[in-house]
Protein backbone atom coordinates (compact mmCIF):
# COMPACT_ATOMS: atom_id res chain seq x y z
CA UNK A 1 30.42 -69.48 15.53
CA UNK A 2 29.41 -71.46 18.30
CA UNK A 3 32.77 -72.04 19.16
CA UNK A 4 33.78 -68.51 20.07
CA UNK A 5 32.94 -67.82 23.31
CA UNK A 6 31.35 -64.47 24.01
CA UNK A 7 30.52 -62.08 26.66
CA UNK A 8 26.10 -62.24 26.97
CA UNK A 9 24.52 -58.50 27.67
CA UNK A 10 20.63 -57.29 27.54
CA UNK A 11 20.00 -54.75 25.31
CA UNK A 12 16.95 -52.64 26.28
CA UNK A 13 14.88 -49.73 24.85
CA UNK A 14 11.68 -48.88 24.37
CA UNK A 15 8.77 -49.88 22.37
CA UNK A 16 5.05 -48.25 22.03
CA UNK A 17 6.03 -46.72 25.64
CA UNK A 18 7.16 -50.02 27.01
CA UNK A 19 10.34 -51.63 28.13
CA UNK A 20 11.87 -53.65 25.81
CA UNK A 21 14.42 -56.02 26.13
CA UNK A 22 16.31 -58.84 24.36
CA UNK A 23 19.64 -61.76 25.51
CA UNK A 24 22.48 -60.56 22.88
CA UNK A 25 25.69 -62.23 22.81
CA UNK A 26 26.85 -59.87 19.53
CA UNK A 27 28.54 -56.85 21.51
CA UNK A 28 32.01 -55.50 20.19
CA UNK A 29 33.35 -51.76 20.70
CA UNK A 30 33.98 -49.94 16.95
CA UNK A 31 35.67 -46.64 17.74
CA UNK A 32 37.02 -44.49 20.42
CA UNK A 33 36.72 -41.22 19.39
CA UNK A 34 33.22 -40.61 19.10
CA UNK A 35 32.91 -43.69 21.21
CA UNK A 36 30.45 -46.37 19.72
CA UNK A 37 29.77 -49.88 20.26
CA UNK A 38 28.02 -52.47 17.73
CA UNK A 39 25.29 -54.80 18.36
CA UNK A 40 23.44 -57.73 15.83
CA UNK A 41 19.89 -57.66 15.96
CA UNK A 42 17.42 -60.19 14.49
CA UNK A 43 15.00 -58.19 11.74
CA UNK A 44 11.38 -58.67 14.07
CA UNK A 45 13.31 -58.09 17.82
CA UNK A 46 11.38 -55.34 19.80
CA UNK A 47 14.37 -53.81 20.85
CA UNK A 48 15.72 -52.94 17.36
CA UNK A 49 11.97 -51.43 16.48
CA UNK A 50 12.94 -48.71 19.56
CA UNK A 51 16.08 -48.45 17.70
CA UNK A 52 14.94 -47.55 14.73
CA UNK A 53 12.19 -44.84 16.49
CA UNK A 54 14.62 -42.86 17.93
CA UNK A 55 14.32 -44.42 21.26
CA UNK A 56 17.95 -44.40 23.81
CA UNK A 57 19.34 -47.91 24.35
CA UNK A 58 21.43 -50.07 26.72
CA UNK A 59 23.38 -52.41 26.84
CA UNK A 60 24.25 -54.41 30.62
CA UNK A 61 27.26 -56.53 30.46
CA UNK A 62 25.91 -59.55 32.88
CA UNK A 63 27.66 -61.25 35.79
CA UNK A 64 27.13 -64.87 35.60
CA UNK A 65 24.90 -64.85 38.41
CA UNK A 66 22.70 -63.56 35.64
CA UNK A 67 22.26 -66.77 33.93
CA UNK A 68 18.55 -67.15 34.72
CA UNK A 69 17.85 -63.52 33.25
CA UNK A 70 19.66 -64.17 30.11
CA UNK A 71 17.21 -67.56 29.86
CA UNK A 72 14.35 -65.61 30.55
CA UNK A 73 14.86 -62.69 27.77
CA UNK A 74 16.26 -64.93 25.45
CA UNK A 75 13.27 -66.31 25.31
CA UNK A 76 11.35 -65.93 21.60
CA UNK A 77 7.73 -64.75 22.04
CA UNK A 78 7.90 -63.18 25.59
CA UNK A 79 5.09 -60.68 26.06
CA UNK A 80 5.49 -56.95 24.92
CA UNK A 81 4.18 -56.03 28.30
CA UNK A 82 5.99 -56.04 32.00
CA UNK A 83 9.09 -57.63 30.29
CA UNK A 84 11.01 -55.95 33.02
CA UNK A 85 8.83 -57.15 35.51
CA UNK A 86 10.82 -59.89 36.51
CA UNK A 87 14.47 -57.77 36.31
CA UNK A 88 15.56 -55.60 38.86
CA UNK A 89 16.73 -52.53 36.92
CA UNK A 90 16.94 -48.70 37.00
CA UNK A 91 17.15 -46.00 34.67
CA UNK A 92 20.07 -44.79 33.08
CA UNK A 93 21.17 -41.07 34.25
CA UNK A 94 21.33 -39.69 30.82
CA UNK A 95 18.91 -41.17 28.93
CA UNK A 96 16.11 -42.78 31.07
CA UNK A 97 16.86 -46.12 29.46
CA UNK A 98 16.23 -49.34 31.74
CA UNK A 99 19.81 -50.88 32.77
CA UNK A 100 20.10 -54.07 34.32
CA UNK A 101 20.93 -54.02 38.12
CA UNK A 102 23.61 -55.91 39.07
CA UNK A 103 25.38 -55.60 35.37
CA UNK A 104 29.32 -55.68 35.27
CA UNK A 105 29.47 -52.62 32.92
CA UNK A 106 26.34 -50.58 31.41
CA UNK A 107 26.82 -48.00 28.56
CA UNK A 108 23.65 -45.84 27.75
CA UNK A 109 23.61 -45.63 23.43
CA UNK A 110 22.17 -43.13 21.09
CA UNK A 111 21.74 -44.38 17.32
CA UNK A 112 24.41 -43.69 15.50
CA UNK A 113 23.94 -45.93 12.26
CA UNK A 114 22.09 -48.80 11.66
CA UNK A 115 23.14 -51.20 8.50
CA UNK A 116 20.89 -54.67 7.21
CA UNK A 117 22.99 -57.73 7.43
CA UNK A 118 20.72 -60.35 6.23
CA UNK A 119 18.21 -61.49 8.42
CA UNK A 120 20.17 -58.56 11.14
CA UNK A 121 19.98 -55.49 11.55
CA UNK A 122 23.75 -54.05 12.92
CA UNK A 123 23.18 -51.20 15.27
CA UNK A 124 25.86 -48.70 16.10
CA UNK A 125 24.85 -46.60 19.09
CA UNK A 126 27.15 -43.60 20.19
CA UNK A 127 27.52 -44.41 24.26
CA UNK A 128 26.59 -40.98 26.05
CA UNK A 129 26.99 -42.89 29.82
CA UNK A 130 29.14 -45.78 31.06
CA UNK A 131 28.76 -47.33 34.22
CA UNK A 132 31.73 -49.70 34.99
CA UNK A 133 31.49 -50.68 38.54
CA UNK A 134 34.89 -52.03 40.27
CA UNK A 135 33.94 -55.90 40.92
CA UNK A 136 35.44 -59.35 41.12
CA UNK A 137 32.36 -60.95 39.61
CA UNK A 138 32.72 -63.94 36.99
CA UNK A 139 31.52 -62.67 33.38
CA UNK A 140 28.64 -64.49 31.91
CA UNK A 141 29.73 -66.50 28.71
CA UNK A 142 28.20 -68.12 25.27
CA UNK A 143 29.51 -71.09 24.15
CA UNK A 144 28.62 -74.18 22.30
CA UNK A 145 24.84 -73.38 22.78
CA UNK A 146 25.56 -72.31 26.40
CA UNK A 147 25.60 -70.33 29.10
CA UNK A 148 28.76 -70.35 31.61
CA UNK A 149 30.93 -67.96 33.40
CA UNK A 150 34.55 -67.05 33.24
CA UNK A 151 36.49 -65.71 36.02
């Protein structure tokens, strides 16, 4: 799979009252009408445990300017605490959910299913907000192991 090159978002929510947030390069849109996207979430992520509480979610396409973020909260065993501390972000307008600043498209997600894929967790969220701003930006990329932009 490392040789399909895909688009790298944060996906944030909530956990014990605190910010979570986690690098995810699974992001693919599943239906139009109601409108849901799909995300792949590893079993023990933080995000997926706000998931699975009821929490809102987000998901921030990034810019390549982004690469430094994506490092950062790709990162296994970052601290529960002030995650966001280092990510300029606001809150979503319909849910409260923390959206990366900067992103080329943010859609703010209510659970709408989530299925076990072996050591994943597939999440389904039901987008209630979209921000899509107009910009020339190069996308962030996966591929081969890394990070790179295409324009």
């Amino acid at each position: 799979m490392g040789r399909f090159a895909s688009g790298v978002t944060v996906v944030t929510s909530r956990h014990r009252g605190h910010d979570v947030a986690l690098t995810v390069d699974t992001l693919t849109s599943v239906s139009l009408r109601p409108v849901l996207l799909l995300v792949s979430l590893h079993d023990e992520a933080r995000v997926l445990e706000g998931i699975r509480a009821g929490e809102p979610w987000g998901v921030s396409v990034l810019p390549a300017r982004h690469r430094a973020l994506a490092t950062w909260l790709g990162e296994p065993g970052r601290p529960l605490h002030n995650q966001l501390a280092r990510v300029s972000h606001r809150r979503g307008e319909r849910t409260g959910v923390a959206l990366v600043d900067g992103a080329l498209a943010s859609f703010e997600c209510r659970t709408y299913a989530v299925h076990p894929a072996g050591d994943h967790q597939l999440c389904v969220g039901e987008v209630v907000a979209v921000d899509a701003p107009t910009t020339d930006e190069p996308a962030l990329v996966h591929y081969r192991g890394g990070l790179g932009e295409l324009r």
